[in-house]
Protein backbone atom coordinates (compact mmCIF):
# COMPACT_ATOMS: atom_id res chain seq x y z
CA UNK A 1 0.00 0.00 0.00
CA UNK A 2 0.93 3.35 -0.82
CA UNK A 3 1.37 6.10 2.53
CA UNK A 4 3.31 9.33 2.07
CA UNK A 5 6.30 9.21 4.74
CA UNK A 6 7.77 12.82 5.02
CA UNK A 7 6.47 14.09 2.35
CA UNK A 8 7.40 11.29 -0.29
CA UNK A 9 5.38 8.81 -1.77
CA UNK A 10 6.01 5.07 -0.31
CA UNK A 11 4.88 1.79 -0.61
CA UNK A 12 4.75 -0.55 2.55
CA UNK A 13 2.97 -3.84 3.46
CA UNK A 14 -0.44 -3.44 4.08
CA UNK A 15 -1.80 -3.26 7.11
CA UNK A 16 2.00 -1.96 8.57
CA UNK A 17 1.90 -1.12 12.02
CA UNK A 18 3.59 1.69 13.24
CA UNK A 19 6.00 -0.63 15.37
CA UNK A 20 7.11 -2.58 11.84
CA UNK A 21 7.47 0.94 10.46
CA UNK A 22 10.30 1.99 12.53
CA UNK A 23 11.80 -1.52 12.54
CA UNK A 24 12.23 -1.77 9.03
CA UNK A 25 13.16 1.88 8.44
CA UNK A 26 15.83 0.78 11.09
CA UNK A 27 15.29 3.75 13.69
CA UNK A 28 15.11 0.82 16.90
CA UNK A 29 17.02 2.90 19.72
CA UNK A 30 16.99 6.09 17.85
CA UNK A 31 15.47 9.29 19.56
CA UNK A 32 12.25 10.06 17.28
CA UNK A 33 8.68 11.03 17.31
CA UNK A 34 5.91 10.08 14.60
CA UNK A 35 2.62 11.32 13.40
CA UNK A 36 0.16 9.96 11.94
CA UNK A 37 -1.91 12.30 9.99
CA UNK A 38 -0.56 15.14 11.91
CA UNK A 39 -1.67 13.33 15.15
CA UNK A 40 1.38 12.35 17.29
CA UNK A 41 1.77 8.56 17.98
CA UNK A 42 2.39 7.63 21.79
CA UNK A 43 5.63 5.32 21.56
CA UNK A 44 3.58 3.44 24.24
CA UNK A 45 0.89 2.88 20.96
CA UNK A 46 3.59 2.02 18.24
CA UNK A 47 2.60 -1.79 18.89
CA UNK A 48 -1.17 -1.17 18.14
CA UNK A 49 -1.68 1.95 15.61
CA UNK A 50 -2.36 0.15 12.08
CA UNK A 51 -1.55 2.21 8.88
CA UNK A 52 -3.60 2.38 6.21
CA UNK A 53 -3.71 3.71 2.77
CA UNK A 54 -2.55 7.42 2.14
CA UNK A 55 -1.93 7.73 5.59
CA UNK A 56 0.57 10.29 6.08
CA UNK A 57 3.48 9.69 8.37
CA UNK A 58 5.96 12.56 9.87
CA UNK A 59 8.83 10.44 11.31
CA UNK A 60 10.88 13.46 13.33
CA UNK A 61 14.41 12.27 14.52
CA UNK A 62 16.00 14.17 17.84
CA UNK A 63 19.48 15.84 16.76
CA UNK A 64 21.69 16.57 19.64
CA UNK A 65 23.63 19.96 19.13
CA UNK A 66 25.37 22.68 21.47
């Protein structure tokens, strides 16, 4: 299925979840948020929140600076 994942077109499994999303963009122990049509996704919720068809997904990393 096709979802648009910051701001580009991209085809995933269907029926993703968001967990599976961030495992196979490889981001496991990386410091990020994610939204879901501009709704932010509880890490605690990762497990449960399905994808679906033109969803669109905002995957925002954490960069450390000083």
């Amino acid at each position: 299925m096709k979802i648009i994942l910051n701001g580009a077109p991209r085809e995933i499994a269907d029926g993703m979840l968001v967990s599976e999303l961030v495992e196979y963009l490889e981001l496991l122990g990386q410091r990020f948020a994610v939204e879901v049509n501009a709704e932010l996704v509880p890490r605690s919720r990762f497990a449960e929140h399905r994808l679906v068809a033109g969803d669109t997904v905002e995957i925002i990393q954490a960069v450390g600076g000083g």
